[in-house]
Protein backbone atom coordinates (compact mmCIF):
# COMPACT_ATOMS: atom_id res chain seq x y z
CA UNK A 1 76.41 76.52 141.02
CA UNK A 2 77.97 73.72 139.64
CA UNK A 3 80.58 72.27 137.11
CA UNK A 4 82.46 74.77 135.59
CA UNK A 5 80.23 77.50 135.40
CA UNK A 6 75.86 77.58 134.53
CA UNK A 7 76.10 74.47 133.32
CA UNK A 8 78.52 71.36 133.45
CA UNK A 9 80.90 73.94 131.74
CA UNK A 10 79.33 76.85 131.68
CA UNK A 11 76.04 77.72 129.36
CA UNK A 12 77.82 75.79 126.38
CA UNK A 13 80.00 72.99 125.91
CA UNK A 14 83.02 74.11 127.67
CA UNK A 15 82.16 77.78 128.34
CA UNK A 16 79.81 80.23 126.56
CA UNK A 17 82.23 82.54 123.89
CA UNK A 18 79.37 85.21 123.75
CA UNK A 19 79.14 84.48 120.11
CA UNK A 20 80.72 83.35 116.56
CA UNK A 21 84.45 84.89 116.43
CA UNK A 22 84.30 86.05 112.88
CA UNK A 23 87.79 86.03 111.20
CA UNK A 24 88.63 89.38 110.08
CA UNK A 25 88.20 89.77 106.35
CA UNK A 26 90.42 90.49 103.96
CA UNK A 27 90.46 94.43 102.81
CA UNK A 28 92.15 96.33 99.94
CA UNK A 29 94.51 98.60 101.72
CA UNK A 30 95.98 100.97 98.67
CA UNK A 31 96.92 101.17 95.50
CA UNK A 32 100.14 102.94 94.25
CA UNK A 33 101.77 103.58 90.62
CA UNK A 34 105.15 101.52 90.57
CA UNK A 35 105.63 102.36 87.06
CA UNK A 36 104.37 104.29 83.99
CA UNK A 37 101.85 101.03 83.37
CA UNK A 38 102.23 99.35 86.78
CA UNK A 39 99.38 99.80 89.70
CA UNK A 40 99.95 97.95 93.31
CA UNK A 41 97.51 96.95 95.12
CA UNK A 42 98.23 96.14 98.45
CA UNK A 43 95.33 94.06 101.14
CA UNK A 44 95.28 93.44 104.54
CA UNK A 45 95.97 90.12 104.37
CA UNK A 46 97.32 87.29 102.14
CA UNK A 47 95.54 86.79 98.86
CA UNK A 48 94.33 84.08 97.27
CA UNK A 49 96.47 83.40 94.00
CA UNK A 50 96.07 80.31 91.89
CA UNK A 51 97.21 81.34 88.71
CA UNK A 52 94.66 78.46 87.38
CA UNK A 53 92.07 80.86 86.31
CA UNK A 54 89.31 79.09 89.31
CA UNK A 55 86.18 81.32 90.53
CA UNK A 56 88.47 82.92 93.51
CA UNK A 57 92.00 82.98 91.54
CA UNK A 58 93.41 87.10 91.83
CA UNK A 59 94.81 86.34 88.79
CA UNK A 60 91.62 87.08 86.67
CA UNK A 61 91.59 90.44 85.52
CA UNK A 62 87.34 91.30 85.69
CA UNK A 63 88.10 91.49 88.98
CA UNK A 64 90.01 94.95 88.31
CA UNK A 65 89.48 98.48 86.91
CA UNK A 66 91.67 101.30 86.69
CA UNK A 67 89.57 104.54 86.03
CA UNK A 68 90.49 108.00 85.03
CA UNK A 69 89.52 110.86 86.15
CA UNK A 70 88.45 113.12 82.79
CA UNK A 71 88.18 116.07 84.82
CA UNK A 72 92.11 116.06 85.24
CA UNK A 73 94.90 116.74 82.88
CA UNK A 74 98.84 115.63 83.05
CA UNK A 75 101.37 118.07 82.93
CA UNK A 76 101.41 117.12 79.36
CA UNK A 77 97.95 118.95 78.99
CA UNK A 78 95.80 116.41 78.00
CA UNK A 79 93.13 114.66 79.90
CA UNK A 80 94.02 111.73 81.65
CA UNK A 81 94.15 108.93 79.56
CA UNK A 82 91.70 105.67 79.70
CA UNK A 83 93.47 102.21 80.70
CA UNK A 84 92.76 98.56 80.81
CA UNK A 85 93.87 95.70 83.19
CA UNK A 86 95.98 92.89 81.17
CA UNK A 87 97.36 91.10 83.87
CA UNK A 88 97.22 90.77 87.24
CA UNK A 89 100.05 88.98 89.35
CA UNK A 90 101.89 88.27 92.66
CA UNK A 91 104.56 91.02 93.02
CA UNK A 92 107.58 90.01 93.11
CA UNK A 93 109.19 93.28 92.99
CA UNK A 94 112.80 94.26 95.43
CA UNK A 95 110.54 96.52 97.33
CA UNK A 96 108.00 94.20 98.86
CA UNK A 97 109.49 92.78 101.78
CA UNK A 98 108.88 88.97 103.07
CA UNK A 99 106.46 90.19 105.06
CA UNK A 100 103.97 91.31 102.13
CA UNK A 101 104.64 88.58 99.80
CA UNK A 102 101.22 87.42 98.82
CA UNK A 103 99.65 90.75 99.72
CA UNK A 104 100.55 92.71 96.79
CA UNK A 105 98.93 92.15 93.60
CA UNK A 106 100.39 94.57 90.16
CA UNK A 107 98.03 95.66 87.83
CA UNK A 108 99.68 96.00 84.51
CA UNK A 109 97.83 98.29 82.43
CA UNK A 110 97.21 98.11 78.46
CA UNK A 111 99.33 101.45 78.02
CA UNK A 112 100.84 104.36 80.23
CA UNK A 113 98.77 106.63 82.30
CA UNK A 114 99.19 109.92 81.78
CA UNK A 115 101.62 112.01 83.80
CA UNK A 116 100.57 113.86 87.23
CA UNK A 117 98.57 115.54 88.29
CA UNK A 118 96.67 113.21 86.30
CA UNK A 119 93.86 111.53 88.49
CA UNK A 120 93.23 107.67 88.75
CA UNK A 121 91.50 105.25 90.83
CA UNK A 122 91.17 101.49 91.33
CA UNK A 123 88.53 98.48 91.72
CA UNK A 124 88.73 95.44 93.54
CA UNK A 125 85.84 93.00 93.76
CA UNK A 126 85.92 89.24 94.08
CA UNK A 127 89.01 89.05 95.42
CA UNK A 128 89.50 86.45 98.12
CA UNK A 129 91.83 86.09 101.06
CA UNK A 130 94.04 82.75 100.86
CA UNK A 131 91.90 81.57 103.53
CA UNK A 132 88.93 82.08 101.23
CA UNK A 133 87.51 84.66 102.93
CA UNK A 134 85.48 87.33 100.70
CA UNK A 135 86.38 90.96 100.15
CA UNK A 136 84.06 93.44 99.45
CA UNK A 137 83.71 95.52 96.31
CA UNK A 138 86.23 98.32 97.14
CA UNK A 139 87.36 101.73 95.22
CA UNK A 140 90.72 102.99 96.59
CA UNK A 141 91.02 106.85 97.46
CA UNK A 142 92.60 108.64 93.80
CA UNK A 143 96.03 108.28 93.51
CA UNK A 144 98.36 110.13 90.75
CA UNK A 145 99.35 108.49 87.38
CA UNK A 146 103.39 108.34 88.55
CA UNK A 147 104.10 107.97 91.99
CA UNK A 148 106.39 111.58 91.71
CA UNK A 149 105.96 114.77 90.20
CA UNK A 150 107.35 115.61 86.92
CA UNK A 151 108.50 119.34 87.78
CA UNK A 152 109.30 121.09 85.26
CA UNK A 153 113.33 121.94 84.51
CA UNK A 154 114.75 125.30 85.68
CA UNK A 155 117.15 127.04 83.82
CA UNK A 156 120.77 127.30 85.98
CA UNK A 157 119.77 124.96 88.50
CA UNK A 158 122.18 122.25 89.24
CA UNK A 159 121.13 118.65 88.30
CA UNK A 160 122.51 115.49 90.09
CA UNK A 161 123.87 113.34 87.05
CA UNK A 162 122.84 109.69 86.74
CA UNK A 163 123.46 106.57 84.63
CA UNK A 164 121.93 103.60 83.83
CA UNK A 165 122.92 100.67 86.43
CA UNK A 166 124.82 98.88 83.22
CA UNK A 167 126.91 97.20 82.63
CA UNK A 168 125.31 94.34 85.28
CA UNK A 169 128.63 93.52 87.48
CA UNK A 170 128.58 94.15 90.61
CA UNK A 171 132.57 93.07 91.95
CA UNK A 172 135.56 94.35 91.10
CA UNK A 173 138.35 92.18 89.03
CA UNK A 174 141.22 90.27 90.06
CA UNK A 175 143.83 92.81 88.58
CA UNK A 176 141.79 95.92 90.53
CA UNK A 177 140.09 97.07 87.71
CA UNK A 178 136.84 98.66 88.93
CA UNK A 179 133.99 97.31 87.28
CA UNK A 180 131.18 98.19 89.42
CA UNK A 181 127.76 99.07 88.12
CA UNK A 182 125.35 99.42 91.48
CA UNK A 183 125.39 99.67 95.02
CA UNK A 184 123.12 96.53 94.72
CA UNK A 185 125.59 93.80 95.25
CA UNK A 186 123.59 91.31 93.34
CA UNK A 187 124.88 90.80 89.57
CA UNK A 188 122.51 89.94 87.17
CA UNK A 189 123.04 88.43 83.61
CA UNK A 190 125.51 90.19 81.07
CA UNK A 191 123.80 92.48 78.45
CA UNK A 192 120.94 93.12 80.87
CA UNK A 193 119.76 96.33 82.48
CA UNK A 194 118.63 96.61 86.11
CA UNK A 195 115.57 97.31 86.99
CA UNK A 196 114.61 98.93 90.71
CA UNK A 197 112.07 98.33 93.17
CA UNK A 198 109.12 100.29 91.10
CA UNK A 199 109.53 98.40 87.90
CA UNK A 200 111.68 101.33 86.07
CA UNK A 201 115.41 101.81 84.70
CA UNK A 202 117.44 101.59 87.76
CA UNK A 203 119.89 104.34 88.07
CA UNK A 204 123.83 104.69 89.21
CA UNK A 205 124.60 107.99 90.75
CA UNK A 206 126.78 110.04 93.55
CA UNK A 207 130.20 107.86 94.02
CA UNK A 208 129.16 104.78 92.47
CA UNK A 209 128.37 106.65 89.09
CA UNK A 210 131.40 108.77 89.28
CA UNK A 211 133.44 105.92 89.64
CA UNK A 212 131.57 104.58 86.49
CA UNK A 213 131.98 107.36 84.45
CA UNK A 214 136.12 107.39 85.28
CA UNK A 215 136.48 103.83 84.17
CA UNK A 216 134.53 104.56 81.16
CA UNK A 217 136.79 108.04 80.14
CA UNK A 218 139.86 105.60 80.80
CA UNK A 219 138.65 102.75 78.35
CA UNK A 220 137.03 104.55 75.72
CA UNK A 221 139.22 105.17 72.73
CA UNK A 222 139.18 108.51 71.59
CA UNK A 223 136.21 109.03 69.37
CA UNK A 224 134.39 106.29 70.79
CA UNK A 225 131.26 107.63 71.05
CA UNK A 226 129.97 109.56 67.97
CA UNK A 227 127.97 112.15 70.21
CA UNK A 228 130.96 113.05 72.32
CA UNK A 229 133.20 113.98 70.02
CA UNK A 230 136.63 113.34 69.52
CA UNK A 231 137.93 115.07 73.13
CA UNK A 232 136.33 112.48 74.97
CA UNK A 233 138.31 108.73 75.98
CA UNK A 234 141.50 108.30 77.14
CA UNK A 235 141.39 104.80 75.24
CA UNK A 236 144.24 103.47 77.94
CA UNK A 237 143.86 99.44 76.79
CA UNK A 238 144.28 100.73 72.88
CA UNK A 239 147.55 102.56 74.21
CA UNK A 240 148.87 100.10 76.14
CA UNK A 241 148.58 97.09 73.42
CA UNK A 242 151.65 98.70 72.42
CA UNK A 243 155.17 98.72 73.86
CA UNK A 244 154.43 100.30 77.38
CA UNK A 245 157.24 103.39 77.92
CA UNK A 246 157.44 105.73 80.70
CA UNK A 247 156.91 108.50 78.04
CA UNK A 248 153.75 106.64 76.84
CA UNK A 249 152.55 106.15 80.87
CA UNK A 250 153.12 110.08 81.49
CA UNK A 251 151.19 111.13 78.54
CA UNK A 252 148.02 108.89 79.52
CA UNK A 253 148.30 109.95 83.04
CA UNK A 254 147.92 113.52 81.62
CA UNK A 255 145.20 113.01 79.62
CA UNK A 256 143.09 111.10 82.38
CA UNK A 257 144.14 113.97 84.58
CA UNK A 258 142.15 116.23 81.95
CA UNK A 259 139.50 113.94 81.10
CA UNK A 260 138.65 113.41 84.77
CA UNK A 261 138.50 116.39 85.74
CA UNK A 262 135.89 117.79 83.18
CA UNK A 263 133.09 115.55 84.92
CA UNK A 264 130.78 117.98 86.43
CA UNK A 265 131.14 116.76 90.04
CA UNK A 266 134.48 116.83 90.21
CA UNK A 267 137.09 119.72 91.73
CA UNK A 268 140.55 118.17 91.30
CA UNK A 269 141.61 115.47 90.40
CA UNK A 270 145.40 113.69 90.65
CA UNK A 271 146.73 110.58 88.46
CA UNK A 272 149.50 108.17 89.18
CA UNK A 273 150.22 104.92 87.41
CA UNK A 274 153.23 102.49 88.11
CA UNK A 275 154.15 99.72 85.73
CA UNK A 276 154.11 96.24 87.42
CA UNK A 277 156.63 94.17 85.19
CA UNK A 278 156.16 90.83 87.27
CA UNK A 279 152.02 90.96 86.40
CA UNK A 280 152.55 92.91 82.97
CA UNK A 281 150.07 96.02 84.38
CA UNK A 282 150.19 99.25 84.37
CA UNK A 283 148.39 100.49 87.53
CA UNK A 284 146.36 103.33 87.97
CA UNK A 285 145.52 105.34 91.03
CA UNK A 286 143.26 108.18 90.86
CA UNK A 287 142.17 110.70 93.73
CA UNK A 288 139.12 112.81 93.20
CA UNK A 289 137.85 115.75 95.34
CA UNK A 290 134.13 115.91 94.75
CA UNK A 291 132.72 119.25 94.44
CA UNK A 292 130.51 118.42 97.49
CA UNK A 293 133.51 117.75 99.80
CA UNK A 294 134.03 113.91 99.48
CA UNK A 295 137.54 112.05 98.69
CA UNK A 296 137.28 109.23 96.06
CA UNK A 297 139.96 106.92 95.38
CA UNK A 298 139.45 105.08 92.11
CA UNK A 299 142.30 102.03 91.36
CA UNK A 300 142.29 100.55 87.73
CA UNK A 301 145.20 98.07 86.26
CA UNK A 302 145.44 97.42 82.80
CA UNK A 303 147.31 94.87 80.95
CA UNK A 304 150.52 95.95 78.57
CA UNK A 305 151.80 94.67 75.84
CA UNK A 306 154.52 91.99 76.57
């Protein structure tokens, strides 16, 4: 023997690899509903994504289907619903972590699927790794049109209540007036709603909405909202543009004390306010015992009247 191995290094120039090594290529891993008209579909690897409309871009949309299943109906009793691919793109939704970046492509769809158990499937072919390295024509397993059940609502059971994530602040004032609208410490523009990690309406609920709904019973002036009536809104900043008296400071800690206590998840409820002369607030401090247990201490100042 000699050199390194059958030859001067081995069988081959430096060493015999018993073949090619063939990059793996890239496959379509799943596809998921993210919303009513949203599809994900997530590869194995990183996908090739112009947005130039070239031969290999994953922006083109003939490289996509989204079929129905016409043997299945939603719980709205029709069959499921034919859809179309209008866009394809990157997803750049909360959910995908760093990562998946480049992994995920969202199908948006020409109109809603139809509600489970509705049956759909989806195509991939063409679609390239970022690499360049070919996928084959794939069909992922069916999948639901909405990534949860729609059950249908049961008389006398209790419901958790929720709220839009809006108004879009996400810190609390200078003068301790809570203005929270999400858990999600990120504010986004004013006069926006949030949106979550599947595309939807996102949602405020358990302390964080409660604490929402006080603040909003406190500044609402009675008869604020049409569809309440006239019983709801404490309308506290309407009060207190005039002259702020102790009499006047009793009667709207009563009627938060009232107010408060006719949300749904809420047991008792106490009120105390102080007036701060040297700021010109009246502050509020409000202690809730949630139905389910939990203490909640809510603190809201208000300007008076000077």
């Amino acid at each position: 023997m000699s050199g390194f191995g059958s030859g001067g290094f081995g069988s081959m120039p430096f060493g015999d690899t018993g073949g090619v090594i063939v990059a793996p290529s890239i496959q379509l891993v799943s596809a998921a509903p993210v919303a009513e008209n949203v599809i994900r579909l997530t590869y194995s690897r990183l996908v090739y994504y112009s947005g130039i409309g070239d031969a290999h871009d994953a922006a083109l949309i003939s490289k996509y289907a989204v079929v129905a299943d016409s043997t299945t109906t939603g719980i709205d009793g029709a069959a499921a619903r034919a859809v179309n691919v209008i866009a394809a793109e990157l997803s750049a939704l909360s959910d995908v972590g760093a990562a998946l970046f480049g992994m995920c492509i969202d199908l948006t769809l020409d109109r809603m699927m139809s509600p489970y158990p509705a049956v759909y499937s989806a195509t991939s072919d063409g679609v390239w790794s970022s690499n360049l390295d070919a996928v084959d024509p794939a069909t992922t397993p069916p999948f639901f049109g909405v990534h949860m059940e729609i059950a249908q609502p049961v008389i006398n059971e209790p419901r958790r209540t929720r709220d839009f994530a809006y108004p879009p602040l996400a810190v609390a004032n200078d003068q301790g007036g809570l203005i929270t609208s999400s858990s999600n410490a990120v504010a986004s523009p004013v006069g926006t709603y949030r949106t979550n990690g599947r595309g939807d309406y996102a949602y405020d609920e358990g302390l964080v909405g409660l604490k929402k709904r006080i603040f909003r019973r406190l500044v609402t002036r009675p008869g604020g909202f049409a569809h309440l009536g006239l019983a709801y809104g404490v309308g506290v900043p309407q009060m207190l543009k005039k002259l702020a008296t102790p009499v006047m400071v009793q009667q709207l800690i009563s009627e938060a004390e009232k107010q408060i206590a006719q949300e749904p998840d809420v047991a008792k409820v106490r009120v105390t306010a102080t007036i701060d002369a040297a700021h010109n607030l009246v502050r509020f401090s409000i202690l809730v015992r949630m139905v389910s247990g939990q203490a909640l201490s809510v603190p809201a100042a208000f300007p008076m009247a000077a």
